[in-house]
Protein backbone atom coordinates (compact mmCIF):
# COMPACT_ATOMS: atom_id res chain seq x y z
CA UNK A 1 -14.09 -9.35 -0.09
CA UNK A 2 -10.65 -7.31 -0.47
CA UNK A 3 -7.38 -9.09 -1.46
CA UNK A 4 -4.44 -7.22 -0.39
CA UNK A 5 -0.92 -7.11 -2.07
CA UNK A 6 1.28 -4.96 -0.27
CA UNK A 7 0.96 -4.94 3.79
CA UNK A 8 4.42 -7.20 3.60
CA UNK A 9 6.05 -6.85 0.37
CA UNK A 10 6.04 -5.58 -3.18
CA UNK A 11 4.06 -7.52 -5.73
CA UNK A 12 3.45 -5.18 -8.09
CA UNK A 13 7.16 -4.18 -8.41
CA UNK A 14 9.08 -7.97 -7.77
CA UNK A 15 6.30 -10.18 -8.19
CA UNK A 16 4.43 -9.48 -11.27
CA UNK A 17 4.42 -12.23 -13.44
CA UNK A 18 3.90 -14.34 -10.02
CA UNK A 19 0.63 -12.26 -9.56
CA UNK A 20 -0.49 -12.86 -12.72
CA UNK A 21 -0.21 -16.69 -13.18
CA UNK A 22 -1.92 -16.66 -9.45
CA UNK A 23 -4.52 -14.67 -11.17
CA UNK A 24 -5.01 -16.96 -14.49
CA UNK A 25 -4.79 -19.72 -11.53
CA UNK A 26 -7.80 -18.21 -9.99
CA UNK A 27 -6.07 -19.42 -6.28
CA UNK A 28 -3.00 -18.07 -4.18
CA UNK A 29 -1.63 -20.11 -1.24
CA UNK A 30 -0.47 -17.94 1.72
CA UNK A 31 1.84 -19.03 4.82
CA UNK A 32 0.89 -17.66 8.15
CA UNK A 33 4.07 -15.72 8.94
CA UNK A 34 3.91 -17.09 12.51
CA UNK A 35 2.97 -20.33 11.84
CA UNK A 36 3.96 -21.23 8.90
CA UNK A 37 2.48 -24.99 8.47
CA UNK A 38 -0.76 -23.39 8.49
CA UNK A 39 -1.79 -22.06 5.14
CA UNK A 40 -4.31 -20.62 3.77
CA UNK A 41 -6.07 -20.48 0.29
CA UNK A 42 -7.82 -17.86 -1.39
CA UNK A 43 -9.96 -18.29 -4.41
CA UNK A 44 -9.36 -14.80 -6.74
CA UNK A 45 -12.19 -15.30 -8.69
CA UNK A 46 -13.89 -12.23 -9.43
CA UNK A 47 -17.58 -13.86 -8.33
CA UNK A 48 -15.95 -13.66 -4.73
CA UNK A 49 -12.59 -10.57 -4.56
CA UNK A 50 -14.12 -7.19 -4.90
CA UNK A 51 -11.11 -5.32 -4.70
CA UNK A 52 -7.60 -5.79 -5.28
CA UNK A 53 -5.71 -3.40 -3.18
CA UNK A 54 -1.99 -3.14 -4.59
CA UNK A 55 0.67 -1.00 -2.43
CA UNK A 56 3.94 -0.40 -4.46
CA UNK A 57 6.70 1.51 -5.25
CA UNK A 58 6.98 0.82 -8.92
CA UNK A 59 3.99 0.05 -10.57
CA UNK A 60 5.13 -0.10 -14.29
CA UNK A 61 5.79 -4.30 -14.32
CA UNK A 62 1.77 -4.18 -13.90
CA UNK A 63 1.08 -1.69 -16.29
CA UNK A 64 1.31 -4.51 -19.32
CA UNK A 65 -1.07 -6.47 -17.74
CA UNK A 66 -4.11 -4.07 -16.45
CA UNK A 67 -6.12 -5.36 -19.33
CA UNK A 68 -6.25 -9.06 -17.99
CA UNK A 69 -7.54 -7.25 -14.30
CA UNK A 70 -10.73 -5.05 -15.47
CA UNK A 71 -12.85 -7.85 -13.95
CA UNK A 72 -12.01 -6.71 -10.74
CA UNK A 73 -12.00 -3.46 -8.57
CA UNK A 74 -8.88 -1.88 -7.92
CA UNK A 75 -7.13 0.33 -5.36
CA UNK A 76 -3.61 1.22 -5.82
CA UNK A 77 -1.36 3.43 -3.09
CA UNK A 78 1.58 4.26 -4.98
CA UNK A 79 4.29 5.78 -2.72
CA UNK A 80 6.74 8.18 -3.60
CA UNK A 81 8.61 10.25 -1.72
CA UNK A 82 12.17 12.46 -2.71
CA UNK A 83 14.64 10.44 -0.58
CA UNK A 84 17.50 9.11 -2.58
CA UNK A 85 19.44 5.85 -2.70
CA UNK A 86 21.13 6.58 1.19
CA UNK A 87 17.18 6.02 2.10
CA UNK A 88 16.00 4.07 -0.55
CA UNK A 89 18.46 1.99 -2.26
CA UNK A 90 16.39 0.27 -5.06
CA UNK A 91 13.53 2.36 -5.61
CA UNK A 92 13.86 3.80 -9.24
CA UNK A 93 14.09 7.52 -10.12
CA UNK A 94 10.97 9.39 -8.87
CA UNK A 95 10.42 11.22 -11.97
CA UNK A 96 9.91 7.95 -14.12
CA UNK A 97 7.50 6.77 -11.05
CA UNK A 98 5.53 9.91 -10.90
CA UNK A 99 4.95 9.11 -14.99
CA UNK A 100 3.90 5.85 -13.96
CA UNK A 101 1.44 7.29 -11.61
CA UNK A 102 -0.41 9.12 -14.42
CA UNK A 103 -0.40 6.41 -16.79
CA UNK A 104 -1.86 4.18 -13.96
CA UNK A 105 -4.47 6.98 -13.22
CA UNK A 106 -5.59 6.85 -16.62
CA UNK A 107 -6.20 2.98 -16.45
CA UNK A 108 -7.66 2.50 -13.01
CA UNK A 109 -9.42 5.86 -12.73
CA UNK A 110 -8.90 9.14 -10.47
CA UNK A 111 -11.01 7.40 -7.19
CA UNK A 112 -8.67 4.54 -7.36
CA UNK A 113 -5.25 5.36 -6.76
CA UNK A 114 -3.62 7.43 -4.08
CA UNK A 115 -0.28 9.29 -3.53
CA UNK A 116 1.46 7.84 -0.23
CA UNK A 117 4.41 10.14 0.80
CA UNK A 118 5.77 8.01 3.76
CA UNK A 119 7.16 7.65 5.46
CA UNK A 120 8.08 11.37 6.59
CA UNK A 121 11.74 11.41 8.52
CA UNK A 122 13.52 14.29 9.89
CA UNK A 123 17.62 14.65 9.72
CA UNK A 124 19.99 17.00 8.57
CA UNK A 125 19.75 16.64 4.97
CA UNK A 126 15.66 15.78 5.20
CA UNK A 127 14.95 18.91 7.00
CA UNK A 128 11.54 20.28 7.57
CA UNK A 129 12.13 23.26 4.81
CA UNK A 130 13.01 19.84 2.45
CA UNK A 131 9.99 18.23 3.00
CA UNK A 132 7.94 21.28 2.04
CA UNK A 133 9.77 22.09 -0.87
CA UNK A 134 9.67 18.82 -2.40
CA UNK A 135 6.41 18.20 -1.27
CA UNK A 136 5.07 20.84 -3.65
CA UNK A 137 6.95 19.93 -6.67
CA UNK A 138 5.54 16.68 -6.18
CA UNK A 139 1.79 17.47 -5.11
CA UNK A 140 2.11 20.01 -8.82
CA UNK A 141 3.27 17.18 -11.23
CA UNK A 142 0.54 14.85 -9.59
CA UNK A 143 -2.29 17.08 -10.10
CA UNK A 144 -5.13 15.95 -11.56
CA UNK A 145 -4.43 12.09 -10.99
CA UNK A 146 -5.06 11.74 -7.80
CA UNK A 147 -7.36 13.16 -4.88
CA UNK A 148 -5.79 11.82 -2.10
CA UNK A 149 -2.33 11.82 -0.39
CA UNK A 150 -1.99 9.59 2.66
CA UNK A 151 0.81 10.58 4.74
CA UNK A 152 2.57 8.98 7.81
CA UNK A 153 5.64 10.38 10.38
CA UNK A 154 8.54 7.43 10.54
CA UNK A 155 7.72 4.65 13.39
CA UNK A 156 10.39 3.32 14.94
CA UNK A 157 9.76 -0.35 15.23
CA UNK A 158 12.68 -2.32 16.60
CA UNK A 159 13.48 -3.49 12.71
CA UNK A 160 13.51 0.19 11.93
CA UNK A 161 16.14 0.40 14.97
CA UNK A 162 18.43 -2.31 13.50
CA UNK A 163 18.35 -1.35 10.62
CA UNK A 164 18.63 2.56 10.66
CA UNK A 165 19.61 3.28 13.98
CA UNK A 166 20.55 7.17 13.30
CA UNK A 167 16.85 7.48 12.23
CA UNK A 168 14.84 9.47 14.74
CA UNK A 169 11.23 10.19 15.85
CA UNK A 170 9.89 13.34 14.56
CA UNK A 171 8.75 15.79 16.98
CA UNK A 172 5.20 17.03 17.58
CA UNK A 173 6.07 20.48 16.72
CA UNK A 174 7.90 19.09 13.77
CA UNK A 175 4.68 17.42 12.88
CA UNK A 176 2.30 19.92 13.32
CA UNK A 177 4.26 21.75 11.40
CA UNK A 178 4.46 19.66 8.23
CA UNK A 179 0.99 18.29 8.35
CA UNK A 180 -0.36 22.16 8.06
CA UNK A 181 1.63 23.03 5.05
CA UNK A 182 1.54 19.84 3.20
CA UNK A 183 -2.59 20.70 4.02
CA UNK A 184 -2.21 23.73 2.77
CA UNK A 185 -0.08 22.38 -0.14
CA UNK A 186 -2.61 19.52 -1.16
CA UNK A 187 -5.95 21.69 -0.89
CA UNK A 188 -4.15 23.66 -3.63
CA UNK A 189 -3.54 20.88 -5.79
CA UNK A 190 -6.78 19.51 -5.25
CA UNK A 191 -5.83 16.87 -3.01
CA UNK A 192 -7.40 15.44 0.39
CA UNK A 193 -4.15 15.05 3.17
CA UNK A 194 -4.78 11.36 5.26
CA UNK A 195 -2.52 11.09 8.18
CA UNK A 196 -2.24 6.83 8.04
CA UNK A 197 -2.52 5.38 11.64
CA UNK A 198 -1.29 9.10 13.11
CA UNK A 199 -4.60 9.93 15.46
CA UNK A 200 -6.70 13.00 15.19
CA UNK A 201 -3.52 15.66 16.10
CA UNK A 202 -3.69 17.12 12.13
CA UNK A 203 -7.27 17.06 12.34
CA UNK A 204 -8.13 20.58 13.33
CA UNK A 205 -5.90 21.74 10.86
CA UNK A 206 -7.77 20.16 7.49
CA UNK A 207 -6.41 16.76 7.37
CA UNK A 208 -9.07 13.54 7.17
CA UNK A 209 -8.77 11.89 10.00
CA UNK A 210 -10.46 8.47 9.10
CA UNK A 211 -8.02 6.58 7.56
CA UNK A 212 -6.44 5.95 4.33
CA UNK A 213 -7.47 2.14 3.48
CA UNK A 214 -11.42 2.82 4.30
CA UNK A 215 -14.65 1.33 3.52
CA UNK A 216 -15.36 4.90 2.05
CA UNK A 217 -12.15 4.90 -0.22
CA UNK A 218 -12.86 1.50 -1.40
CA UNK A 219 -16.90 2.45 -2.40
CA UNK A 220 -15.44 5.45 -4.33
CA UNK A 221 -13.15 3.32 -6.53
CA UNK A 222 -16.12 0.70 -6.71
CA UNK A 223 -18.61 3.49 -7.43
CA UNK A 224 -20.92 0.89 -5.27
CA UNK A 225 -21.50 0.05 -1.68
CA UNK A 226 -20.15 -3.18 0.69
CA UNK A 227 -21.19 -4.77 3.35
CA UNK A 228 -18.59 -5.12 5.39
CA UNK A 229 -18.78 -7.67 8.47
CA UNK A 230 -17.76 -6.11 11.56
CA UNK A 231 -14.70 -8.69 12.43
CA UNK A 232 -12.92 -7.62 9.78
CA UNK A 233 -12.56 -3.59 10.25
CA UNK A 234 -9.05 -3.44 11.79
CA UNK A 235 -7.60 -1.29 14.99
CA UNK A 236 -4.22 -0.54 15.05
CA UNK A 237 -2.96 0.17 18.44
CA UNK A 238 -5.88 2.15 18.45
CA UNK A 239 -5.15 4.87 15.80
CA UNK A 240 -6.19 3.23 12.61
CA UNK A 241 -9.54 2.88 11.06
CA UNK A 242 -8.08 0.47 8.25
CA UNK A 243 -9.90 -1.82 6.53
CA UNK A 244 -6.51 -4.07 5.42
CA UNK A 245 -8.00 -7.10 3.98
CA UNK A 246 -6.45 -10.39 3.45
CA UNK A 247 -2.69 -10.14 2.94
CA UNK A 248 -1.11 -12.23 0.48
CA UNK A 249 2.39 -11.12 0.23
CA UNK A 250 5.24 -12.84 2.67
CA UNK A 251 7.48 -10.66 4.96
CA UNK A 252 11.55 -10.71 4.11
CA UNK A 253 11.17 -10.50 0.55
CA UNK A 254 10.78 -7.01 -0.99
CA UNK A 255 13.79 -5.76 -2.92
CA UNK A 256 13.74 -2.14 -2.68
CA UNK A 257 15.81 -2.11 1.08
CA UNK A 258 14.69 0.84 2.29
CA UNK A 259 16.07 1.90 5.44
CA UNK A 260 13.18 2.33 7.27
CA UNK A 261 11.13 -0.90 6.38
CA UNK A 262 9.00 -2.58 9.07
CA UNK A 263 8.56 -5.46 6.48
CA UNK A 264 12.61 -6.67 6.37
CA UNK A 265 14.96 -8.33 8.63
CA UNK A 266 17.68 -7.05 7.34
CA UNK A 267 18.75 -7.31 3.24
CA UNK A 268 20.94 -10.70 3.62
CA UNK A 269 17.69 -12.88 4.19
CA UNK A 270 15.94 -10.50 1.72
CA UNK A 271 18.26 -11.27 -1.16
CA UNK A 272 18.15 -15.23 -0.18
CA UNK A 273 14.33 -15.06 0.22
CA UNK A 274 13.80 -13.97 -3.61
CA UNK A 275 16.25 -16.82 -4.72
CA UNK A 276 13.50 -19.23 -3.25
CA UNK A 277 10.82 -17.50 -5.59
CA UNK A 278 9.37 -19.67 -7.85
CA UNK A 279 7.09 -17.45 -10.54
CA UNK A 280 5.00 -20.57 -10.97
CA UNK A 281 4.39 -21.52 -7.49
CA UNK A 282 1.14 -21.15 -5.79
CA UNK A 283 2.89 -19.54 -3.28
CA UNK A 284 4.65 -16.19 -3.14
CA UNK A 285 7.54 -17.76 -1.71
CA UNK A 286 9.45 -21.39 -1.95
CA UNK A 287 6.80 -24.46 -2.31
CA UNK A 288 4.90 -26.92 -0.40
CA UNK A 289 6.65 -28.20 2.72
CA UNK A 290 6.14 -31.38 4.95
CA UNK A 291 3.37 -30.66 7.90
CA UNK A 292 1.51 -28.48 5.57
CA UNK A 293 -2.06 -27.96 6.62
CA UNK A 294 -4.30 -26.10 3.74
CA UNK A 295 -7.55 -24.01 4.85
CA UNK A 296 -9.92 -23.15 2.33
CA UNK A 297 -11.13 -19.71 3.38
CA UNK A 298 -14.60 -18.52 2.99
CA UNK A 299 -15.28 -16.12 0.63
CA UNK A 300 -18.23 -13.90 -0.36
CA UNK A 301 -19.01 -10.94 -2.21
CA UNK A 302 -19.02 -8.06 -0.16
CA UNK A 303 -20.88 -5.82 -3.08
CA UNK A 304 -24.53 -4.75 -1.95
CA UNK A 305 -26.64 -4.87 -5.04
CA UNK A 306 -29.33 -2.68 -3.81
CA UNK A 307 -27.38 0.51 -4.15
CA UNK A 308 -26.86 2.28 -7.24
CA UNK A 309 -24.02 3.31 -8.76
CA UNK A 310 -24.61 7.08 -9.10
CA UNK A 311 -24.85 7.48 -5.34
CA UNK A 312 -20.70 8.52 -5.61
CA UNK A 313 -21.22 10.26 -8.74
């Protein structure tokens, strides 16, 4: 099966040394954010998690500990984009994350790590010409560390709204536009664009269509095959392919505060949420509480034996 890290916050970045006691733990306890006296726990042996799937901003608090992980399979989406603080107020200097990247890339492998630049917004200072220009200087210092860039236009979820309410959707033309030049861009540097959860409209132009966080990209990093159950392939609102896994992070609790996050109320419950964070706790965030009722999920390897290992060579 596929653990994943960073559908609702930051682990790799905030959470590190939480991770990793979760890890030597072998178990991680996880609150369902809409009901949260119902919680779940998750074995992390290796017998039982294929793939850890990290999402993250800053991956260097993990890069200590990647020697303790090389029983498992790993996928890490690494997201950087040019915005400064206005956008994305604790994110560190791009430059020193970029570096990151590469070291990362080294550790994990070129199959299992991607470049997410997301998500793309449109304004006066982040014009169109912007986004193509420092797409480029980007997709040239990443090359040769990564194959893929996933790429996604900004939603505008109601957080998003509260939160940045000057931020706009971008156009269709707009996107057209930026999807065939950051095509054209990553072809160049040897990369594969991946629109995430933004239909087939880039399609035509070179872009794969399928999704970023697919059985296929998960069987490249594994150099092996999974059987999947059906149930747990993942639709969203019809556009996404997505294979997302089990989520262990908690909503409200990843420091960066960018603008555009789905993920955050607003940064006042943020800040108070990561006061509750106990490093040593089985869960991400606060403790046990009164009411608590504690599934054991099932787990089983999803790794087919039968197929060899060359067959992604």
């Amino acid at each position: 099966m596929i653990i994943q890290t960073g559908m609702r916050t930051d682990i790799p970045a905030f959470y590190s040394e939480w991770f990793m006691n979760r890890i030597k733990e072998g178990y991680v306890l996880v609150r369902n954010p809409y009901n949260p006296l119902q919680v779940t726990k998750y074995s992390l042996s290796p017998e039982v998690v294929d793939l850890l799937v990290f999402c993250t901003k800053n991956p260097a608090p993990m890069l200590k500990h990647m020697d303790k992980l090389q029983s498992y399979g790993q996928y890490w989406f690494v997201t950087i984009t040019p915005y400064g603080t206005e956008i994305e107020p604790n994110v560190p200097d791009k430059k020193t994350v970029m570096e990151d990247f590469k070291k990362l890339s080294n550790i994990v492998g070129i199959d299992s790590i991607g470049w997410r630049y997301d998500p793309i917004l449109i304004d006066q200072t982040h014009t169109v010409e912007w986004h193509i220009q420092e797409f480029e200087k980007m997709a040239a210092n990443l090359s040769g560390y990564t194959h893929t860039c996933v790429i996604s236009f900004i939603d505008i979820y109601q957080k998003v709204a509260r939160n940045f309410s000057e931020a706009k959707a971008v156009t269709i033309s707009d996107r057209i536009r930026i999807g065939k030049e950051f095509i054209r861009i990553a072809e160049k540097y040897n990369m594969v664009i991946r629109p995430c959860a933004e239909g087939n409209e880039l399609a035509a132009y070179g872009a794969d269509c399928s999704g970023c966080m697919t059985v296929d990209t998960y069987e490249k990093a594994l150099h092996t095959h999974l059987d999947v159950p059906k149930q747990k392939m993942n639709q969203r609102n019809g556009t996404c392919a997505c294979l997302l896994g089990v989520d262990i992070g908690a909503y409200d609790t990843c420091g960066h505060l960018c603008r555009y996050c789905y993920a955050n109320v607003n940064s006042a419950l943020v800040r108070e949420n990561m006061k509750r964070h106990d490093p040593k706790s089985p869960f991400l965030l606060g403790g046990s509480m009164p009411g608590d009722i504690i599934h054991e999920a099932k787990q089983i390897s999803w790794i087919d034996g039968q197929m060899t290992l060359d067959l992604f060579s």
